[in-house]
C-alpha atoms as a PDB file:
ATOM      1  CA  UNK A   1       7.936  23.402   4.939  1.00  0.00           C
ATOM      2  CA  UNK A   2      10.029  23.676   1.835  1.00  0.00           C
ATOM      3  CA  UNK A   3      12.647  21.031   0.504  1.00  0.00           C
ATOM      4  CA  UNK A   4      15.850  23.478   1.186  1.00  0.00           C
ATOM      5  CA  UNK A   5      14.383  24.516   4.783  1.00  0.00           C
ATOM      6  CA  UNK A   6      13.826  20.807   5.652  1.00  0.00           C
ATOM      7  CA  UNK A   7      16.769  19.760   4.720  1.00  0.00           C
ATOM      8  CA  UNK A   8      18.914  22.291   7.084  1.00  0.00           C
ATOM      9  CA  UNK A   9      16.456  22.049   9.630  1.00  0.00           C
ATOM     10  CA  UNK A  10      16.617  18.078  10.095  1.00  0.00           C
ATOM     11  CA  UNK A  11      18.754  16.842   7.740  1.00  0.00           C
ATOM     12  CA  UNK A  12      21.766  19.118   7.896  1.00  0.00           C
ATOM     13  CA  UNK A  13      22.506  18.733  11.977  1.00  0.00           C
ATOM     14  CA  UNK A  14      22.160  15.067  11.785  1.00  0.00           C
ATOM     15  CA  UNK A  15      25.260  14.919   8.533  1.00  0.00           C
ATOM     16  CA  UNK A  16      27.041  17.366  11.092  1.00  0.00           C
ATOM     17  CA  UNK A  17      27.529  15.612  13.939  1.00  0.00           C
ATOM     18  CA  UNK A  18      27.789  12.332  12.105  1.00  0.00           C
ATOM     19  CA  UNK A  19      30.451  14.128  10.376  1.00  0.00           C
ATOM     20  CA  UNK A  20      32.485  15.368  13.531  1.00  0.00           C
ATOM     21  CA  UNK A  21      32.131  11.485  14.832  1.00  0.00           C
ATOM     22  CA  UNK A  22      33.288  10.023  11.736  1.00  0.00           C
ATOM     23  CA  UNK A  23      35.850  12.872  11.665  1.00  0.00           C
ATOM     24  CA  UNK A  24      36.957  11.616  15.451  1.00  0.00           C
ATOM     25  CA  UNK A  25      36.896   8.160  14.545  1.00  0.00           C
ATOM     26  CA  UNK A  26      39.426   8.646  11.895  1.00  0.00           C
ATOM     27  CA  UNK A  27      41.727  10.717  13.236  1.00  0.00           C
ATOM     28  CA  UNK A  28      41.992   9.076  16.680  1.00  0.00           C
ATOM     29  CA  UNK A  29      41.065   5.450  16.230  1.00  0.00           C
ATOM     30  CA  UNK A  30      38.748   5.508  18.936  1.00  0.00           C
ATOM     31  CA  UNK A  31      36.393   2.350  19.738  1.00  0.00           C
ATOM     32  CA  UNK A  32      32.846   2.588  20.503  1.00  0.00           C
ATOM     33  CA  UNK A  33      32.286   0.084  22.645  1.00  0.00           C
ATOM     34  CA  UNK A  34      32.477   1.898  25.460  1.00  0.00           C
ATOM     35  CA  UNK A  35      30.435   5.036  23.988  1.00  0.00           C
ATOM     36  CA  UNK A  36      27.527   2.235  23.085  1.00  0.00           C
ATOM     37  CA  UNK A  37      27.519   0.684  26.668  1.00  0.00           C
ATOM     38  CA  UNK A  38      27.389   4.435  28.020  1.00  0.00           C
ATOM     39  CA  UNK A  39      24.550   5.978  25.800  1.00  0.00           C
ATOM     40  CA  UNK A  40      22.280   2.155  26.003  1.00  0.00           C
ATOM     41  CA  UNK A  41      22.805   1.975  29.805  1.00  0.00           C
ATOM     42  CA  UNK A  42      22.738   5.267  31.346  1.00  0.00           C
ATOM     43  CA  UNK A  43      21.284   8.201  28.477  1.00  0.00           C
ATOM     44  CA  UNK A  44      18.908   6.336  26.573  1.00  0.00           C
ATOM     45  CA  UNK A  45      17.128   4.684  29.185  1.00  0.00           C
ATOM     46  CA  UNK A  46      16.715   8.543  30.709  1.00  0.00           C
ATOM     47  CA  UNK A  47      15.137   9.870  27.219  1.00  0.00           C
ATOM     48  CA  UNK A  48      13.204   6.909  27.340  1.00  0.00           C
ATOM     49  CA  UNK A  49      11.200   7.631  31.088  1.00  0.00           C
ATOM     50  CA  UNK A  50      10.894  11.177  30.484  1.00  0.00           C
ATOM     51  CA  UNK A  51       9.725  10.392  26.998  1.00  0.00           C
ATOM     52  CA  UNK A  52       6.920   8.666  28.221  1.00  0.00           C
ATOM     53  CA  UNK A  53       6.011   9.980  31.174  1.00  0.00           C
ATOM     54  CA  UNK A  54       5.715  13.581  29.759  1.00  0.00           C
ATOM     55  CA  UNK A  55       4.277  12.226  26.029  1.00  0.00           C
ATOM     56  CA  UNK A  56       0.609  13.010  25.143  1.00  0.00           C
ATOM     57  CA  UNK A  57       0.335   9.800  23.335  1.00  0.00           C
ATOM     58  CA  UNK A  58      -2.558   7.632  24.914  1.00  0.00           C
ATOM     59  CA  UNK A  59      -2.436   4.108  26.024  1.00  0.00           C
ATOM     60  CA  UNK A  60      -4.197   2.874  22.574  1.00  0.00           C
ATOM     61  CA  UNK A  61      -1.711   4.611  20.682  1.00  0.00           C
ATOM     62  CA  UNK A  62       0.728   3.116  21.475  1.00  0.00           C
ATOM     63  CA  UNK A  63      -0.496  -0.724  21.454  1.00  0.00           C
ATOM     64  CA  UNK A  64      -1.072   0.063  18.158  1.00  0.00           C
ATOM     65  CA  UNK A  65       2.463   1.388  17.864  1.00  0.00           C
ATOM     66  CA  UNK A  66       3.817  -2.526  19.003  1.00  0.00           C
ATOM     67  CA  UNK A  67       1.133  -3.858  16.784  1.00  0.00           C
ATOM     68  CA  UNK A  68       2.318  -2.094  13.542  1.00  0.00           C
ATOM     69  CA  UNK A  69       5.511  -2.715  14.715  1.00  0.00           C
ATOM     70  CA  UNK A  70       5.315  -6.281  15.240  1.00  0.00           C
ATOM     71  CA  UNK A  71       3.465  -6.836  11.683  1.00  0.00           C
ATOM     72  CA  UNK A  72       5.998  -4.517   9.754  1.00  0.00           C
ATOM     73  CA  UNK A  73       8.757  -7.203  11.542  1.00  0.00           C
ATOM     74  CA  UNK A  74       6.885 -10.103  10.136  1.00  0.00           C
ATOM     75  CA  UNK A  75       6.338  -8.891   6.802  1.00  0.00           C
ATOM     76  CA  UNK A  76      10.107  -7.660   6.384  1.00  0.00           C
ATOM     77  CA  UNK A  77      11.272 -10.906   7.302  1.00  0.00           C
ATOM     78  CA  UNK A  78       8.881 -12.589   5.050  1.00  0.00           C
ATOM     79  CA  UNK A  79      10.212 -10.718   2.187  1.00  0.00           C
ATOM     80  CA  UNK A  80      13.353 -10.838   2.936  1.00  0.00           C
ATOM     81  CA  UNK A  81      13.403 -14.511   3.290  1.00  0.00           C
ATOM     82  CA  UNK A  82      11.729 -15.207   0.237  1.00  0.00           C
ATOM     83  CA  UNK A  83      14.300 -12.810  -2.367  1.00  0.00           C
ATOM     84  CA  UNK A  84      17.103 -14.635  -0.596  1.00  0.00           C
ATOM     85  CA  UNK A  85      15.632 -17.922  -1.523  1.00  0.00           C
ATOM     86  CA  UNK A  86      14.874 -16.840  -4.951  1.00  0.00           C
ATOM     87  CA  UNK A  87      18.538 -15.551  -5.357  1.00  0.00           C
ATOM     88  CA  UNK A  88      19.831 -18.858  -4.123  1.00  0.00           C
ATOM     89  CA  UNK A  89      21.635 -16.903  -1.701  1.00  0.00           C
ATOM     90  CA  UNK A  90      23.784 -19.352   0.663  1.00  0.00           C
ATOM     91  CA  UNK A  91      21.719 -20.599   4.395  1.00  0.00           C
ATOM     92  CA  UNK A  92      24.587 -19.642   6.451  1.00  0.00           C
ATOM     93  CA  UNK A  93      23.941 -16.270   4.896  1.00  0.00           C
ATOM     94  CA  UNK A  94      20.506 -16.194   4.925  1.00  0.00           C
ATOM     95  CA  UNK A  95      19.647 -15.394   9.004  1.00  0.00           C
ATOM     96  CA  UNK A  96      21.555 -12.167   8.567  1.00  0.00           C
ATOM     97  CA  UNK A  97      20.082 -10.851   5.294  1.00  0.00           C
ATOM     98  CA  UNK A  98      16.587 -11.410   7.054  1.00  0.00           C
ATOM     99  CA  UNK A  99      17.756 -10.025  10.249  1.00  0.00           C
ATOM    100  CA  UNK A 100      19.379  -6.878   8.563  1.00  0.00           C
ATOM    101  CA  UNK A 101      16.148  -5.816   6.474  1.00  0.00           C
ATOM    102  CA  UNK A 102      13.639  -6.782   9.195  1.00  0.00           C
ATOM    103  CA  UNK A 103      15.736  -5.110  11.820  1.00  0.00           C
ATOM    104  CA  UNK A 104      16.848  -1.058  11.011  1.00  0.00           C
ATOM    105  CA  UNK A 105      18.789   1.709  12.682  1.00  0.00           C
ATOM    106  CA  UNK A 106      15.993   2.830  14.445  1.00  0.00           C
ATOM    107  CA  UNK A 107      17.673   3.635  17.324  1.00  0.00           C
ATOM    108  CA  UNK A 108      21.196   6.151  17.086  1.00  0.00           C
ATOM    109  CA  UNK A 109      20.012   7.418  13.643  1.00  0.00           C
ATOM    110  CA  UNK A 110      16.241   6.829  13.832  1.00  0.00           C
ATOM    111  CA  UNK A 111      15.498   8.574  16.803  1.00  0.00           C
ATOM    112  CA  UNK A 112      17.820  11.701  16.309  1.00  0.00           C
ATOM    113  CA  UNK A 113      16.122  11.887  12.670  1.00  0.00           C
ATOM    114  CA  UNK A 114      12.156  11.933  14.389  1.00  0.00           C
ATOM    115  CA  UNK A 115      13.108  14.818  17.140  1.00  0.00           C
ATOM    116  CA  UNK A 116      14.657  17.150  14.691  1.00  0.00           C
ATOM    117  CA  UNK A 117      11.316  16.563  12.439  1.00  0.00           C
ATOM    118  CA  UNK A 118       8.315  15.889  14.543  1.00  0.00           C
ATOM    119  CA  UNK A 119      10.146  17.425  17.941  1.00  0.00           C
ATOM    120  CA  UNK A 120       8.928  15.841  21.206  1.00  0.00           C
ATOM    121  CA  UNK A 121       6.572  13.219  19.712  1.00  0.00           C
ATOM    122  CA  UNK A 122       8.516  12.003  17.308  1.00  0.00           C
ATOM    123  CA  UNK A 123      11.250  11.060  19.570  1.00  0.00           C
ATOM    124  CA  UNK A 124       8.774   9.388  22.544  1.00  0.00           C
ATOM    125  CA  UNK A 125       7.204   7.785  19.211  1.00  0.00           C
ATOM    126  CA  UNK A 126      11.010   6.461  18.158  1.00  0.00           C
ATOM    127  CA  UNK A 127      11.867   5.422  21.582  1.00  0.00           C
ATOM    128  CA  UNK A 128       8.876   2.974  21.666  1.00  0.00           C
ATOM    129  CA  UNK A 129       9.396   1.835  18.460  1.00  0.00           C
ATOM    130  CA  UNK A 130      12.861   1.190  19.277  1.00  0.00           C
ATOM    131  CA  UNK A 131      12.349  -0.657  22.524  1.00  0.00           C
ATOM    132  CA  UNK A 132       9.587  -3.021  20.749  1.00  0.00           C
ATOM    133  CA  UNK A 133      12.159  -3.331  18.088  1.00  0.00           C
ATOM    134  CA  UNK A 134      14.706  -4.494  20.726  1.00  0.00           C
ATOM    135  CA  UNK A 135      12.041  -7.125  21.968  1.00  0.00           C
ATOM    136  CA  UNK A 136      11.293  -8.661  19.201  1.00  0.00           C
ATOM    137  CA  UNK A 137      15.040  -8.840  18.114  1.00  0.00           C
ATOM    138  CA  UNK A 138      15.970 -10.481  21.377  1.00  0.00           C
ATOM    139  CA  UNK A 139      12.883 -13.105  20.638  1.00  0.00           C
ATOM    140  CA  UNK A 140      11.741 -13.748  17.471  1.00  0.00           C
ATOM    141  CA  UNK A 141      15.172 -12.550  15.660  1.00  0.00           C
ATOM    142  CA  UNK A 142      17.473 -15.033  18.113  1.00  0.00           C
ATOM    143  CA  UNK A 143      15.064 -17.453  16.826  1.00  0.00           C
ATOM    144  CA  UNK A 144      15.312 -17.080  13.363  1.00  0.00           C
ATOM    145  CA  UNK A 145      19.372 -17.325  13.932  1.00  0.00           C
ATOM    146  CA  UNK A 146      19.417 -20.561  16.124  1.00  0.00           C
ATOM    147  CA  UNK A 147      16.361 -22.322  14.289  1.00  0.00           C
ATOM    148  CA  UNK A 148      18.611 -24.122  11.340  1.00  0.00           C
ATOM    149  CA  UNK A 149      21.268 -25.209  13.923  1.00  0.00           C
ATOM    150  CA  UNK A 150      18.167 -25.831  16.532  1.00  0.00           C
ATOM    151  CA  UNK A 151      20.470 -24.245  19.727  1.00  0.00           C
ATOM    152  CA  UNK A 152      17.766 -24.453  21.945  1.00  0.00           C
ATOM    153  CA  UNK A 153      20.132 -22.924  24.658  1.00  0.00           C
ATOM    154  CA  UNK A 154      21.133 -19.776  23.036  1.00  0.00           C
ATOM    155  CA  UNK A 155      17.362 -19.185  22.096  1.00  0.00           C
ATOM    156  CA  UNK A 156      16.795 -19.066  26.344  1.00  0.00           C
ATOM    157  CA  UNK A 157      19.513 -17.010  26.901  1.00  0.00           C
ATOM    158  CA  UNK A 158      18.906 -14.445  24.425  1.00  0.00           C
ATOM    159  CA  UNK A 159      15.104 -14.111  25.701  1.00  0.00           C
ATOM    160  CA  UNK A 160      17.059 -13.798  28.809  1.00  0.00           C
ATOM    161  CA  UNK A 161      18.629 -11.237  27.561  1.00  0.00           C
ATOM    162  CA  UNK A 162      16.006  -9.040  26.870  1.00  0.00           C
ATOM    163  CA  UNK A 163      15.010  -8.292  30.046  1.00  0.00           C
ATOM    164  CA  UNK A 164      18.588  -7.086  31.033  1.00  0.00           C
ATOM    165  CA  UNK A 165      17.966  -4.590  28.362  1.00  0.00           C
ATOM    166  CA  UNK A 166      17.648  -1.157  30.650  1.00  0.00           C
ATOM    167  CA  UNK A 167      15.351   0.111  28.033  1.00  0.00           C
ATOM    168  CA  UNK A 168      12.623  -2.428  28.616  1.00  0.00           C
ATOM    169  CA  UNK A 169      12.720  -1.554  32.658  1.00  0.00           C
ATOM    170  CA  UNK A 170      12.481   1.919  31.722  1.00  0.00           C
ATOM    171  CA  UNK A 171       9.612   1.719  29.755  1.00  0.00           C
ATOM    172  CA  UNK A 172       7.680  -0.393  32.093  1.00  0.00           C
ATOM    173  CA  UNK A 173       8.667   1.516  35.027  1.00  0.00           C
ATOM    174  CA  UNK A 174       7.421   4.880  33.148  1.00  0.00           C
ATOM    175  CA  UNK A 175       4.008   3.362  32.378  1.00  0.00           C
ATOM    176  CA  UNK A 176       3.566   2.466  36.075  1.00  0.00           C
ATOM    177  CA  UNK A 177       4.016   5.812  37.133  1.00  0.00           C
ATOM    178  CA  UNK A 178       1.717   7.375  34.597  1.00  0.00           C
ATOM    179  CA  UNK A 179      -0.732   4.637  35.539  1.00  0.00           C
ATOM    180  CA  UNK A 180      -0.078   5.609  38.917  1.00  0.00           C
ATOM    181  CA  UNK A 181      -0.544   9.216  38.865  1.00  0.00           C
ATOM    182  CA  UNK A 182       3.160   9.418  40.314  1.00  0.00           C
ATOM    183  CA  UNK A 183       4.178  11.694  37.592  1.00  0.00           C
ATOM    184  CA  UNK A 184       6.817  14.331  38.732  1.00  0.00           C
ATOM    185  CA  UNK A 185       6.426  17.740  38.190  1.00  0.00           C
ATOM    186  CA  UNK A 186       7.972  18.203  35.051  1.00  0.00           C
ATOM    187  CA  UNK A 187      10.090  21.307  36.294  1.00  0.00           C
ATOM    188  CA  UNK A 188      11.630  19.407  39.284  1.00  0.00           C
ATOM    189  CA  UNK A 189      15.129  18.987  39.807  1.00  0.00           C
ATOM    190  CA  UNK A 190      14.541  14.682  38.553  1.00  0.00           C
ATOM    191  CA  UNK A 191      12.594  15.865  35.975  1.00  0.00           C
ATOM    192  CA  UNK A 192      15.100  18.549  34.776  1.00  0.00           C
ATOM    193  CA  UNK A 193      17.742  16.149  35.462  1.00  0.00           C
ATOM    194  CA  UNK A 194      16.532  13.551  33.230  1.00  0.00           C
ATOM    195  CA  UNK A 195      15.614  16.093  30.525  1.00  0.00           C
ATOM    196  CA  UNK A 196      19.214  16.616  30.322  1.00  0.00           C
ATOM    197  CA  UNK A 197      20.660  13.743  30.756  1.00  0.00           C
ATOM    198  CA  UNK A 198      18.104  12.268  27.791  1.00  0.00           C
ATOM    199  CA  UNK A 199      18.831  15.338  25.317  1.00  0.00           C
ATOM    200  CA  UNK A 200      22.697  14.203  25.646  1.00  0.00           C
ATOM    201  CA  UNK A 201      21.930  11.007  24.557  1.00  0.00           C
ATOM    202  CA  UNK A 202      21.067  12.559  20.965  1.00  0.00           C
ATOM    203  CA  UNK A 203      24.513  13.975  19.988  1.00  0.00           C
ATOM    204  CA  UNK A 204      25.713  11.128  21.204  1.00  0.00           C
ATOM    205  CA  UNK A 205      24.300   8.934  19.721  1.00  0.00           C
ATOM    206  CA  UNK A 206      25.018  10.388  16.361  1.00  0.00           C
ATOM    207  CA  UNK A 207      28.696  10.736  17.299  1.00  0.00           C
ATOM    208  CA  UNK A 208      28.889   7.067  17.678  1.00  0.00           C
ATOM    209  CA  UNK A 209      27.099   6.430  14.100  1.00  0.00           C
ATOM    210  CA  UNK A 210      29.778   9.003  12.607  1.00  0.00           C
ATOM    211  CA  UNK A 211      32.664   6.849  14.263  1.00  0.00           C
ATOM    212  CA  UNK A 212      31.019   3.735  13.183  1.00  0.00           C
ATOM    213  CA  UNK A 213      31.073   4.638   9.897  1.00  0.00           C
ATOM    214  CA  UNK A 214      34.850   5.492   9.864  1.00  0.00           C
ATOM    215  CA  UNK A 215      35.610   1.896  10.889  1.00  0.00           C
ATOM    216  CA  UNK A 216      33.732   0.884   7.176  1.00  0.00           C
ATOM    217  CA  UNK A 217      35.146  -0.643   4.601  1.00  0.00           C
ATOM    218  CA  UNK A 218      34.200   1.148   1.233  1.00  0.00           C
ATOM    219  CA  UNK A 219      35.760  -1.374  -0.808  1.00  0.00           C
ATOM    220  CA  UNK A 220      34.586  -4.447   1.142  1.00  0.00           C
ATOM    221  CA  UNK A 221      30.739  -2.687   1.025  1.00  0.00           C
ATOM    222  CA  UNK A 222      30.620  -1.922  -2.593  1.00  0.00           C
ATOM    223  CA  UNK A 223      31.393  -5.696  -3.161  1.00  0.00           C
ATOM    224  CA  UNK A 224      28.712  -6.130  -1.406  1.00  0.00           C
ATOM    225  CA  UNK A 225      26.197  -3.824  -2.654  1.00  0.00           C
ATOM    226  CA  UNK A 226      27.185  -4.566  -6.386  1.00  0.00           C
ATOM    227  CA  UNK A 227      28.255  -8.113  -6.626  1.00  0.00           C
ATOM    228  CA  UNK A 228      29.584  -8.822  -9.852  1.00  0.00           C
ATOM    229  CA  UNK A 229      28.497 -11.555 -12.486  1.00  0.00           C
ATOM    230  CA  UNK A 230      30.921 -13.887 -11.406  1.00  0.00           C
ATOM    231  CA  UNK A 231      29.824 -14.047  -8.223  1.00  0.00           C
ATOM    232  CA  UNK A 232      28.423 -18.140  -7.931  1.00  0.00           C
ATOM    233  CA  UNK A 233      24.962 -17.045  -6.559  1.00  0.00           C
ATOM    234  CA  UNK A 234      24.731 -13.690  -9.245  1.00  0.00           C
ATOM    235  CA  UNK A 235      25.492 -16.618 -11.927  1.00  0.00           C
ATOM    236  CA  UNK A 236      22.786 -19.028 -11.004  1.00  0.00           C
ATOM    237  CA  UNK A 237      20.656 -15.733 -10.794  1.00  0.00           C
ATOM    238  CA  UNK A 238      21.280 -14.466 -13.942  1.00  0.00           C
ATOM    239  CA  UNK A 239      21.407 -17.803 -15.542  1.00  0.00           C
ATOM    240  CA  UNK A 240      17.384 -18.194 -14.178  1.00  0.00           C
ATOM    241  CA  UNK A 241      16.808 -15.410 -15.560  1.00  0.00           C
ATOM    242  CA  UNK A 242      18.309 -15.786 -18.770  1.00  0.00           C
ATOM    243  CA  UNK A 243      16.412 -18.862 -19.239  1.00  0.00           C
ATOM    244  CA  UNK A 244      13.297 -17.217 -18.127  1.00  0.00           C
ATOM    245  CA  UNK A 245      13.608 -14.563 -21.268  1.00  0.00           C
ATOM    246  CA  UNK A 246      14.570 -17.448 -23.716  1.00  0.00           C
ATOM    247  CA  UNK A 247      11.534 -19.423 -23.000  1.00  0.00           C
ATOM    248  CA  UNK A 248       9.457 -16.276 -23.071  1.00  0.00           C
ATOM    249  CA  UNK A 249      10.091 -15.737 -26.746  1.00  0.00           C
ATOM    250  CA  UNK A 250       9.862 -19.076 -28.022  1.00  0.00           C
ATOM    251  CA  UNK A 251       6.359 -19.439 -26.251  1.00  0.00           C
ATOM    252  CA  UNK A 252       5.633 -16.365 -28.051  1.00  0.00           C
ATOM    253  CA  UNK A 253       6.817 -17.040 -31.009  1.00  0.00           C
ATOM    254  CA  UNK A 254       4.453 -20.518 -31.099  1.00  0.00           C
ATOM    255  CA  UNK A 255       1.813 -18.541 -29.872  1.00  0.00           C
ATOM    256  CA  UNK A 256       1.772 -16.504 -32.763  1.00  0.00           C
ATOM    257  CA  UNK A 257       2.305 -18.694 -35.206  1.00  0.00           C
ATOM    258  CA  UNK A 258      -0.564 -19.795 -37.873  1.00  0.00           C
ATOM    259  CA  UNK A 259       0.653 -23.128 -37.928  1.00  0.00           C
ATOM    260  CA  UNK A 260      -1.368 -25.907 -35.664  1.00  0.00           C
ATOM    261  CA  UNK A 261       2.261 -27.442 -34.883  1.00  0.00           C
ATOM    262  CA  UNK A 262       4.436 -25.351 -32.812  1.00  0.00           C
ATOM    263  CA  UNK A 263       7.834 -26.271 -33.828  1.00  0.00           C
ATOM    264  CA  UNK A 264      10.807 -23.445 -33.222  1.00  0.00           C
ATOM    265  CA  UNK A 265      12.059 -21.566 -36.302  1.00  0.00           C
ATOM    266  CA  UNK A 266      14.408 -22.911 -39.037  1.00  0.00           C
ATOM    267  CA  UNK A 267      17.908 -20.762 -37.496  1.00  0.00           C
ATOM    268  CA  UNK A 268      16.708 -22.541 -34.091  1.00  0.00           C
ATOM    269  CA  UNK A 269      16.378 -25.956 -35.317  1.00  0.00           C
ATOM    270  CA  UNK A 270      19.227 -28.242 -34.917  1.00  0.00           C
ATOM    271  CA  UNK A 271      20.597 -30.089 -37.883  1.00  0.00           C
ATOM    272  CA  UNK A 272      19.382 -32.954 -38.568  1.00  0.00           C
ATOM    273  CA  UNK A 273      21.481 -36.103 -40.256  1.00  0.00           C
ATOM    274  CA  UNK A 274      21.537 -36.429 -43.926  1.00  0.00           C
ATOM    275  CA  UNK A 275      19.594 -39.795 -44.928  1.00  0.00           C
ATOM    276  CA  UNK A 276      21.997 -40.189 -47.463  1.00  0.00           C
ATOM    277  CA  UNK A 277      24.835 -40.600 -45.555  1.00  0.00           C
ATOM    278  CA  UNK A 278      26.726 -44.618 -44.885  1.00  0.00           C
ATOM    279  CA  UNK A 279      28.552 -45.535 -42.004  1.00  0.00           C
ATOM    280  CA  UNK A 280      31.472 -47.405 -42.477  1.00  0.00           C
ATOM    281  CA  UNK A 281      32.239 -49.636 -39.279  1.00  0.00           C
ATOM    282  CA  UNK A 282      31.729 -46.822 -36.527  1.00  0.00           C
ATOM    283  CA  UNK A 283      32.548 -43.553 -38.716  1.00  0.00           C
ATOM    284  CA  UNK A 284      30.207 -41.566 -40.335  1.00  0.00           C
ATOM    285  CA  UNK A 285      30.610 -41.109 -44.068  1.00  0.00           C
ATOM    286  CA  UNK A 286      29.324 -37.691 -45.590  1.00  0.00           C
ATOM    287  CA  UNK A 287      27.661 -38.379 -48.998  1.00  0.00           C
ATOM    288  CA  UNK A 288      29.796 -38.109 -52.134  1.00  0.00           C
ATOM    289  CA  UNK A 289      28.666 -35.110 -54.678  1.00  0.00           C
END
């Protein structure tokens, strides 16, 4: 598959209706709240079980599917943690930076983006990845956000939480009816039904990314993106790092040096006091010429 024929075979629908959303969103206004509890309650639930239930993945694929996601979590929000500490970045800030790169769209752009490349297993393999995303977001992600204030409460109620998710029941419920044998035949009117009501939840979901994205601020995000040098955390930064690169030459500089004593350069050296000069009570007297 070439560049230009990828590109308007995956790429191209998912910029158009992303476009038409964000196109809706800023003519009309519209909120998505509603369109979010709609398409995670009711359509993505359905893509989900029929997903599954039709998918020629096997049962050790996809443990190892939770596995690698579970490890790809953990490393993310290793490495996130550690740059934010290195950047001095604030530790009310610091949850969501971790949470943000550990956690992505996997869901209303992720799983649009798999179907239109890798067709039917690319979207059951987006849907799982999704709802073991949404576990371990509910779990270990609450966790990360209520550890520094140590709300034990709101760490129950969010793992509460995750099993109010209808995702979760509908992958469960799918995997008992494959193990089961209680599949239904695919071209039945529940089947057929679910097809459709699960290939809605695609447009949709892209619609609602489109009308997100009208509701961003442009200004507000390239602050954000680019922070500038006076910025109190982008000054300690580049202050560490400026002191980094001075002490990098002057250890080179000794290094290289012929002389047993490593002492910096003349033009580094700070003036000393003549020995010739008096003091006079508590004033310093430069030497006469």
């Amino acid at each position: 598959m070439s560049a230009v024929s990828a590109f308007t075979s995956a790429i191209l629908p998912i910029i158009a209706i992303a476009g038409v959303g964000y196109v809706i969103g800023w003519r009309t206004g519209i909120s998505v709240d509603q369109l979010n509890t709609v398409a995670l309650n009711f359509f993505l639930p359905a893509l989900v079980f029929h997903g599954i239930v039709t998918t020629d993945l096997s049962g050790k694929t996809v443990l190892n599917l939770g596995l690698a996601v579970f490890a790809y979590t953990l490393v993310m929000m290793g490495v996130a943690y550690l740059s934010g500490r290195t950047l001095d970045l604030p530790d009310a800030a610091l949850p969501g930076v971790v949470l943000a790169s550990a956690f992505p769209n996997s869901g209303f752009v992720g799983i649009p983006l798999t179907e239109f490349v890798f067709g039917d297993v690319g979207r059951t393999t987006a849907t799982l990845f999704l709802t073991i995303q949404s576990v371990i977001l509910y779990t270990v992600g609450v966790y990360v956000v209520s550890a520094s204030s140590d709300n034990t409460a709101g760490v129950r109620s969010a793992v509460r939480e995750v099993f109010r998710l209808p995702l979760v029941y509908a992958v469960v419920l799918a995997a008992l009816v494959r193990f089961l044998g209680l599949v239904p035949p695919v071209d039945g009117t529940f089947m057929t039904t679910l097809d459709s009501v699960g290939s809605a939840s695609v447009p949709l979901m892209l619609t609602v990314v489109g009308i997100q994205l009208a509701e961003v601020d442009l200004g507000g995000l390239h602050r954000i993106a680019l922070p500038t040098r006076s910025n109190s955390s982008s000054r300690r930064f580049w202050g560490r790092v400026s002191r980094s690169s001075s002490g990098s030459r002057d250890r080179t500089w000794a290094t290289s040096s012929s002389s047993n004593v490593r002492r910096p350069p003349p033009s580094l050296r700070s003036p000393s006091p003549s020995p010739t000069a008096t003091t006079t009570g508590s004033r310093s007297r430069p030497p006469s010429t």
